[in-house]
Protein backbone atom coordinates (compact mmCIF):
# COMPACT_ATOMS: atom_id res chain seq x y z
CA UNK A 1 0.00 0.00 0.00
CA UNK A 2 1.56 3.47 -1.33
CA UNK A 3 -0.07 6.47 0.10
CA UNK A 4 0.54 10.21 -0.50
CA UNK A 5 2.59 11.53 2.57
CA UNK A 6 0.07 12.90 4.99
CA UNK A 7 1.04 16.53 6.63
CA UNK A 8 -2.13 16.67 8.92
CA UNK A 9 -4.94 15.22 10.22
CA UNK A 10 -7.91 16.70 10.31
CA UNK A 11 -10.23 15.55 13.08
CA UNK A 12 -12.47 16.10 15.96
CA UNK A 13 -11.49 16.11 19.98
CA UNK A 14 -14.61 13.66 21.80
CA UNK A 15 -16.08 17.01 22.77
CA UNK A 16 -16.35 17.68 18.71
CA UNK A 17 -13.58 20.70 18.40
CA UNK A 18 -12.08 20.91 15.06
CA UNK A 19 -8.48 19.32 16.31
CA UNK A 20 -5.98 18.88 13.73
CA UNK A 21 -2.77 16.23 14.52
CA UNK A 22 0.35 17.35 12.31
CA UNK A 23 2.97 14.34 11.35
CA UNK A 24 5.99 17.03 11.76
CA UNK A 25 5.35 17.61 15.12
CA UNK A 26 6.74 14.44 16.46
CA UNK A 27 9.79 11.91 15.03
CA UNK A 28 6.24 9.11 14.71
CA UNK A 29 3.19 9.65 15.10
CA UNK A 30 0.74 6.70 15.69
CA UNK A 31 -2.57 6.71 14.65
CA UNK A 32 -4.89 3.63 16.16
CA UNK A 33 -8.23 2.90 14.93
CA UNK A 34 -10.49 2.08 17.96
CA UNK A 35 -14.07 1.36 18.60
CA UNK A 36 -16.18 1.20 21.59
CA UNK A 37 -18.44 -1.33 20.59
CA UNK A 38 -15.68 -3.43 19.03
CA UNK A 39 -14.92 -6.06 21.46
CA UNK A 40 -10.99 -7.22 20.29
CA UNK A 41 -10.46 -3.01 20.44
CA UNK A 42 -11.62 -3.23 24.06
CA UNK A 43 -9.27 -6.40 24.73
CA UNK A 44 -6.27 -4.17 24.08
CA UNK A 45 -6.89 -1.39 26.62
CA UNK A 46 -3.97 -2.49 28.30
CA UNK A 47 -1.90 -2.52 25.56
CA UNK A 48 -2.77 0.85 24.07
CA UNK A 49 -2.19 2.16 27.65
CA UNK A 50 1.27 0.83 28.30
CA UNK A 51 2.52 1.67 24.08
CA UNK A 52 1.46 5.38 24.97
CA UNK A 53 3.55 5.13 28.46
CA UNK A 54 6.29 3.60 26.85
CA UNK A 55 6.87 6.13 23.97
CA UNK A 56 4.94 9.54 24.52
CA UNK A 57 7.95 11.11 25.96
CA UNK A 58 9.88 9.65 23.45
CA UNK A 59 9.22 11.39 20.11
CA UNK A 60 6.23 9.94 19.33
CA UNK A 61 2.83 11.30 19.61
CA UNK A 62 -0.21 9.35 19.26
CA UNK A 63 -3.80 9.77 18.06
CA UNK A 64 -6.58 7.08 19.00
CA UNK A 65 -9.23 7.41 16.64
CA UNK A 66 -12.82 6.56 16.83
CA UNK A 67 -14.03 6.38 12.78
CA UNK A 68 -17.27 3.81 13.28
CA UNK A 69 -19.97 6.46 11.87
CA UNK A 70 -22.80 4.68 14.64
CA UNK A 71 -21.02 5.76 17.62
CA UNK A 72 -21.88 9.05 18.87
CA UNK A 73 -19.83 11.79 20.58
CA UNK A 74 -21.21 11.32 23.73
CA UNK A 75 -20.83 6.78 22.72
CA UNK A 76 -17.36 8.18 22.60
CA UNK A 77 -16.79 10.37 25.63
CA UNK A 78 -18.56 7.59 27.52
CA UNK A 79 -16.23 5.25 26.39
CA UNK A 80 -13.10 7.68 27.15
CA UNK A 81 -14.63 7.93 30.50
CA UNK A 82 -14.94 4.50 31.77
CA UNK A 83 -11.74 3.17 30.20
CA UNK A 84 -10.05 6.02 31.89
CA UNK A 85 -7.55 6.37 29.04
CA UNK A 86 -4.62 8.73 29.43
CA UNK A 87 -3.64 9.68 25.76
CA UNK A 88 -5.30 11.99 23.14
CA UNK A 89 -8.52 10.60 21.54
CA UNK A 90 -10.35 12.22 18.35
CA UNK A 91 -13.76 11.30 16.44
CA UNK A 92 -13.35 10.90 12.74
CA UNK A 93 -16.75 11.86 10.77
CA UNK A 94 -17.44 10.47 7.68
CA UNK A 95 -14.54 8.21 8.42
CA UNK A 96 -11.84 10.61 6.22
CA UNK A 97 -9.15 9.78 8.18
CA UNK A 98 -9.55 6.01 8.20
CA UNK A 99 -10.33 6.27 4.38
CA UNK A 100 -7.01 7.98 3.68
CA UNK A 101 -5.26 5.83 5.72
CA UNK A 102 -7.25 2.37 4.49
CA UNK A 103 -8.29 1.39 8.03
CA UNK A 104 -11.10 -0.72 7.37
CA UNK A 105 -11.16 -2.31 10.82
CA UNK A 106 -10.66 -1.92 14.49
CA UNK A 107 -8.17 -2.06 15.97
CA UNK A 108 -5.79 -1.29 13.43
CA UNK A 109 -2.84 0.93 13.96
CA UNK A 110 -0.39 3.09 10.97
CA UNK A 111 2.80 4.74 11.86
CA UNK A 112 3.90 7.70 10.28
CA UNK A 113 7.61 9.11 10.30
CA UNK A 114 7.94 12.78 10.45
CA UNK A 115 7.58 13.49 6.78
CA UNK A 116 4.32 11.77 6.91
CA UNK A 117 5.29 8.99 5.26
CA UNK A 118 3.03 5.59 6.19
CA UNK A 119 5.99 3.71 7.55
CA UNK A 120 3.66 0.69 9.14
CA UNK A 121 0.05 -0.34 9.09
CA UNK A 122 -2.16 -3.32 10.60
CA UNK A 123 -2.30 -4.75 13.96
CA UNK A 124 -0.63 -4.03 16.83
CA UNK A 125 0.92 -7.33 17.48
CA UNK A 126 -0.09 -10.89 17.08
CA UNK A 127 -2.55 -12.51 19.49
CA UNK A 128 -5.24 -10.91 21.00
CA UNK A 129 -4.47 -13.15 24.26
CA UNK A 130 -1.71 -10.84 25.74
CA UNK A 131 -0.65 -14.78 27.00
CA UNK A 132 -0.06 -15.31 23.17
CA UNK A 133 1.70 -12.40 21.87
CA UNK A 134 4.93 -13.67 20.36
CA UNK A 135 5.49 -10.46 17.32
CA UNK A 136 4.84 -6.79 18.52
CA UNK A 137 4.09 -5.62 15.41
CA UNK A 138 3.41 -1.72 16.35
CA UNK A 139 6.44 -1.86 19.52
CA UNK A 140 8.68 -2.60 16.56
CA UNK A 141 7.90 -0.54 13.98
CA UNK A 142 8.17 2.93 16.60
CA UNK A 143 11.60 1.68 17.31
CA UNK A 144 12.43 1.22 13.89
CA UNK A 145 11.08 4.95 12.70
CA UNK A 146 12.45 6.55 15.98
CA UNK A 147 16.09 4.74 15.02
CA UNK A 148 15.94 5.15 11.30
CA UNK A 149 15.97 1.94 10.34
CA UNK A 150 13.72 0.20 7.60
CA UNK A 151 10.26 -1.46 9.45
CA UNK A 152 11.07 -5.11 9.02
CA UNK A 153 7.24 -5.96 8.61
CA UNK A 154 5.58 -3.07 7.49
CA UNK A 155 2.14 -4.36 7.12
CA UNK A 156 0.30 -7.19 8.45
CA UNK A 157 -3.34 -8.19 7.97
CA UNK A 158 -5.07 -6.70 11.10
CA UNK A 159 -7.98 -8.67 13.26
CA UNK A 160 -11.45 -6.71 12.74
């Protein structure tokens, strides 16, 4: 998949402010797909919570983005709520962003390097059992950007 390097995002905050996330602002910037409904989204809570912990202070900056047109802004800020997640979060209406990037599914993660080039896309690792996970798909590809290096897998077919 060859995509057009992407400068900016234009989305909404979960209070539905115009919010824009720019690729040059950070060395990577992640952009996850999430749902609230979606039930393998929900199973990696966890996971999206320890990724941001791990590499928000280091150069990357990451956007978790709700595109699923049935759930509401307030489906949304519920869901923000109760899962009492720590990193930025941004509605997507009309889906634009997930059509530009090709997310067709959630969860699905793409990492961008500073230029805005799509550097990775698909799942975040392997299993959805945490037990399971043997690849970290998304882990590896931040290092890779953040280092310089090629992304030894830089897409994989994600769950959804």
């Amino acid at each position: 998949m060859i995509l057009a390097a992407i400068a900016e995002l234009a989305l909404l905050t979960a209070e539905g402010a115009p919010a824009s996330v720019r690729t040059d602002a950070a060395k990577v910037t992640v952009v996850v797909f999430v749902s609230t409904v979606c039930p393998v989204s929900n199973d990696y809570r966890e996971r999206y919570e320890a990724l941001h912990r791990a590499f928000a202070g280091k150069g990357v900056q990451f956007a978790f983005v709700y595109s699923n047109k049935t759930e509401t802004a307030a489906d949304i800020r519920k869901h923000l709520r109760e899962g009492g997640y720590p990193f930025p979060a941004y509605q997507d209406p009309g889906n634009v962003v997930a059509d530009r990037l090709k997310a067709r599914v959630t969860p699905v993660a793409v990492v961008l390097d500073g230029a805005g080039e799509v550097r990775y896309t698909g799942k975040i690792d392997d299993a959805v059992n945490p037990a399971r996970v043997r690849q970290k798909y998304l882990d590896d590809a931040m290092r890779a950007v953040l280092a310089g290096r090629k992304v030894k897998t830089p897409a994989t077919e994600p769950y959804g």
